[in-house]
C-alpha atoms as a PDB file:
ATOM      1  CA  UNK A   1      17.110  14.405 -25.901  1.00  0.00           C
ATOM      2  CA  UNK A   2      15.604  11.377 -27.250  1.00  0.00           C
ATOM      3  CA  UNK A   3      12.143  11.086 -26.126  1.00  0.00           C
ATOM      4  CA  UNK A   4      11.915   7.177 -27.292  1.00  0.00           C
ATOM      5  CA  UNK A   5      14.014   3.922 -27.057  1.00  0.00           C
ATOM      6  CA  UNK A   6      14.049   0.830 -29.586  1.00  0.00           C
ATOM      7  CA  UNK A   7      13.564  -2.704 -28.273  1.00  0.00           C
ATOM      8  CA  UNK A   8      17.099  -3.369 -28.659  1.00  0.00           C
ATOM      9  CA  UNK A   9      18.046  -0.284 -26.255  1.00  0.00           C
ATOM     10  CA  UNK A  10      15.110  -0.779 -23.969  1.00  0.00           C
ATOM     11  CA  UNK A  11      16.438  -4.287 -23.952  1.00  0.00           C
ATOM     12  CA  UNK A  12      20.094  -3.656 -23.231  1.00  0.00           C
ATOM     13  CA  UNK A  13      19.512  -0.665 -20.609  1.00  0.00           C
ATOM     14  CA  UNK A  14      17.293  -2.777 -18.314  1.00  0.00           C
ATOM     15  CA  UNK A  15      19.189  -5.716 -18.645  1.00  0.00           C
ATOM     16  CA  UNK A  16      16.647  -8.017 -20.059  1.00  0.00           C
ATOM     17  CA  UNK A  17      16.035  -9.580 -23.637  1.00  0.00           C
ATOM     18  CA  UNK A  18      14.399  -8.715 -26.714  1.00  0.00           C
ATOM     19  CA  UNK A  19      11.844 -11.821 -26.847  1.00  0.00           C
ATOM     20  CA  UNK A  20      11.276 -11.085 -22.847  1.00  0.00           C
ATOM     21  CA  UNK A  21       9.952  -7.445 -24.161  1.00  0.00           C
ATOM     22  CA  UNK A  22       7.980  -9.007 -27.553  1.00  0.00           C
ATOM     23  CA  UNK A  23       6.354 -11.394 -24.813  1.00  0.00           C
ATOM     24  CA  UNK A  24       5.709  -8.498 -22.490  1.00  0.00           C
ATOM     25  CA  UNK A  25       3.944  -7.333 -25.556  1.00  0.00           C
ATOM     26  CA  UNK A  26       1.879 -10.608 -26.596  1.00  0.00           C
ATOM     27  CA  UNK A  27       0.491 -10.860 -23.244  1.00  0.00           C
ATOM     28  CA  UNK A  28      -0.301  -7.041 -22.638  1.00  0.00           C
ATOM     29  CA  UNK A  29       2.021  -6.247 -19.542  1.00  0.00           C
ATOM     30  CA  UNK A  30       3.983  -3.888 -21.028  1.00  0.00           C
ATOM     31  CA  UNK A  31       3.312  -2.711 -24.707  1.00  0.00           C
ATOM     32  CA  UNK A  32       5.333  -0.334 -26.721  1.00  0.00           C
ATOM     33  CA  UNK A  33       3.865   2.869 -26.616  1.00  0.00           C
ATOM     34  CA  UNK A  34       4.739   3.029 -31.026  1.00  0.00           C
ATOM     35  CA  UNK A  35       4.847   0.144 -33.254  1.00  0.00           C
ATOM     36  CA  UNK A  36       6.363   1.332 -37.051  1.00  0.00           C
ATOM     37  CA  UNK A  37       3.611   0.841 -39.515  1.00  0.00           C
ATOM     38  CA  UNK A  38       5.841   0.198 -42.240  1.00  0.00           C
ATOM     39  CA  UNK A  39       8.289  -2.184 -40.398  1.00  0.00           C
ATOM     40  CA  UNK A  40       6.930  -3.293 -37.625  1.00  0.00           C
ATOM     41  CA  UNK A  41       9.530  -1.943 -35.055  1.00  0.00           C
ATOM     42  CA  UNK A  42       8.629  -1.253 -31.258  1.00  0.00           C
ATOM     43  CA  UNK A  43       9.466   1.610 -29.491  1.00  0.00           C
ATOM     44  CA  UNK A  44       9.473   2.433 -26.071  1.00  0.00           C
ATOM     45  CA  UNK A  45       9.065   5.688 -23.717  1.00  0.00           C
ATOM     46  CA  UNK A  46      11.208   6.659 -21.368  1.00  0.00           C
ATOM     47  CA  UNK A  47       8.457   6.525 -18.630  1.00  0.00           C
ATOM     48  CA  UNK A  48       7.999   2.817 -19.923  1.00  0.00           C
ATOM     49  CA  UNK A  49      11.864   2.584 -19.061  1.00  0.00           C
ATOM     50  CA  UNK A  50      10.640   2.958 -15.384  1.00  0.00           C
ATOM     51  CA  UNK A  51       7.792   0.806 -15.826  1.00  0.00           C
ATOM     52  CA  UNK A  52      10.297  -1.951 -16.960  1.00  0.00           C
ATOM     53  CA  UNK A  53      12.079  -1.611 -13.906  1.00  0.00           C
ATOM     54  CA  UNK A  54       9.119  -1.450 -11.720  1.00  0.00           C
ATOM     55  CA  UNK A  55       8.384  -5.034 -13.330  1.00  0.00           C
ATOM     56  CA  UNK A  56      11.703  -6.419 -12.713  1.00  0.00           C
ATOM     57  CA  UNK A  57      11.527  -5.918  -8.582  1.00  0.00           C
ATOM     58  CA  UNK A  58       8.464  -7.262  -8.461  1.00  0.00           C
ATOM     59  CA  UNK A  59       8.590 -10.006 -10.164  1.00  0.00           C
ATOM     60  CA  UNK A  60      11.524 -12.337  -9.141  1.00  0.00           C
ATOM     61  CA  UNK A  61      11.032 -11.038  -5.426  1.00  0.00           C
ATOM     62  CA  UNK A  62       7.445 -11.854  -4.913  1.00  0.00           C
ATOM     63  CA  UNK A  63       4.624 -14.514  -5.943  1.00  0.00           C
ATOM     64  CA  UNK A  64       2.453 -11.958  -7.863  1.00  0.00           C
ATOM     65  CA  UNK A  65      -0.425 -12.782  -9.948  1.00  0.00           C
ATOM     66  CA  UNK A  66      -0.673 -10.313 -12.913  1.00  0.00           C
ATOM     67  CA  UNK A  67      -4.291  -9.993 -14.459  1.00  0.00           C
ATOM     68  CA  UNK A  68      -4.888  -7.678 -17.308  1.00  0.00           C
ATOM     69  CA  UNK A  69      -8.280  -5.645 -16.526  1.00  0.00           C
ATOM     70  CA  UNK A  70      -9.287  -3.229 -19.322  1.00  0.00           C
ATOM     71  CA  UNK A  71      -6.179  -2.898 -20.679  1.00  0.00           C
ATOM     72  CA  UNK A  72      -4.038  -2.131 -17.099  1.00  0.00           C
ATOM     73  CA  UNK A  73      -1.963  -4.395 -15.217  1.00  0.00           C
ATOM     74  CA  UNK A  74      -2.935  -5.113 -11.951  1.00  0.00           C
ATOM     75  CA  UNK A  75      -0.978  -7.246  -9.022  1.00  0.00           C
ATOM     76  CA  UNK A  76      -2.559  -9.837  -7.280  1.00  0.00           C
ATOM     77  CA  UNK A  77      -2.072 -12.253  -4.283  1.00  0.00           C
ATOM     78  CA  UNK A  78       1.943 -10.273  -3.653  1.00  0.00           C
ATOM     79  CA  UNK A  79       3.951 -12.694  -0.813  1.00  0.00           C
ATOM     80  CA  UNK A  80       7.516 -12.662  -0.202  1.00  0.00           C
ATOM     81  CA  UNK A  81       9.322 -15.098  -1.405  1.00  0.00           C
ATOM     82  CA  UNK A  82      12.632 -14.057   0.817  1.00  0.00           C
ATOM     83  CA  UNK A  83      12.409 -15.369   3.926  1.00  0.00           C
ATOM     84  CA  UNK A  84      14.516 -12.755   6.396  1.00  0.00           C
END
């Protein structure tokens, strides 16, 4: 069993895009948990696989305001945005 994914397959599995995870990167909400010395690659675990998903139901159902606090995520100010 492979114990890590590549960008590309992280990418492609959750449905989202390669410069959507290297931004997720740059702005420290979700960073691979090995970057290749040598070339630079990223490389995700599989636990960040659920993370990923986590991120995508929060995000276009509710007004959250991430803040990075010593290195963690954390969700502020969460309202629905879907009115029932």
């Amino acid at each position: 069993m492979q114990n890590k994914l590549s960008i590309g397959e992280m990418a492609k599995l959750r449905g989202v895009t390669v410069d959507t995870l290297r931004h997720y990167d740059k702005i420290g909400l979700l960073k691979p948990f090995h970057i290749d010395p040598e070339t630079g690659y990223r490389y995700y675990s599989i636990s960040q696989y659920e993370v990923l998903g986590t991120i995508k139901e929060l995000i276009p159902n509710t007004k959250v305001q991430l803040t990075i606090v010593d290195g963690k995520v954390v969700f502020d100010h969460t309202t629905s945005l879907i009115e029932k």
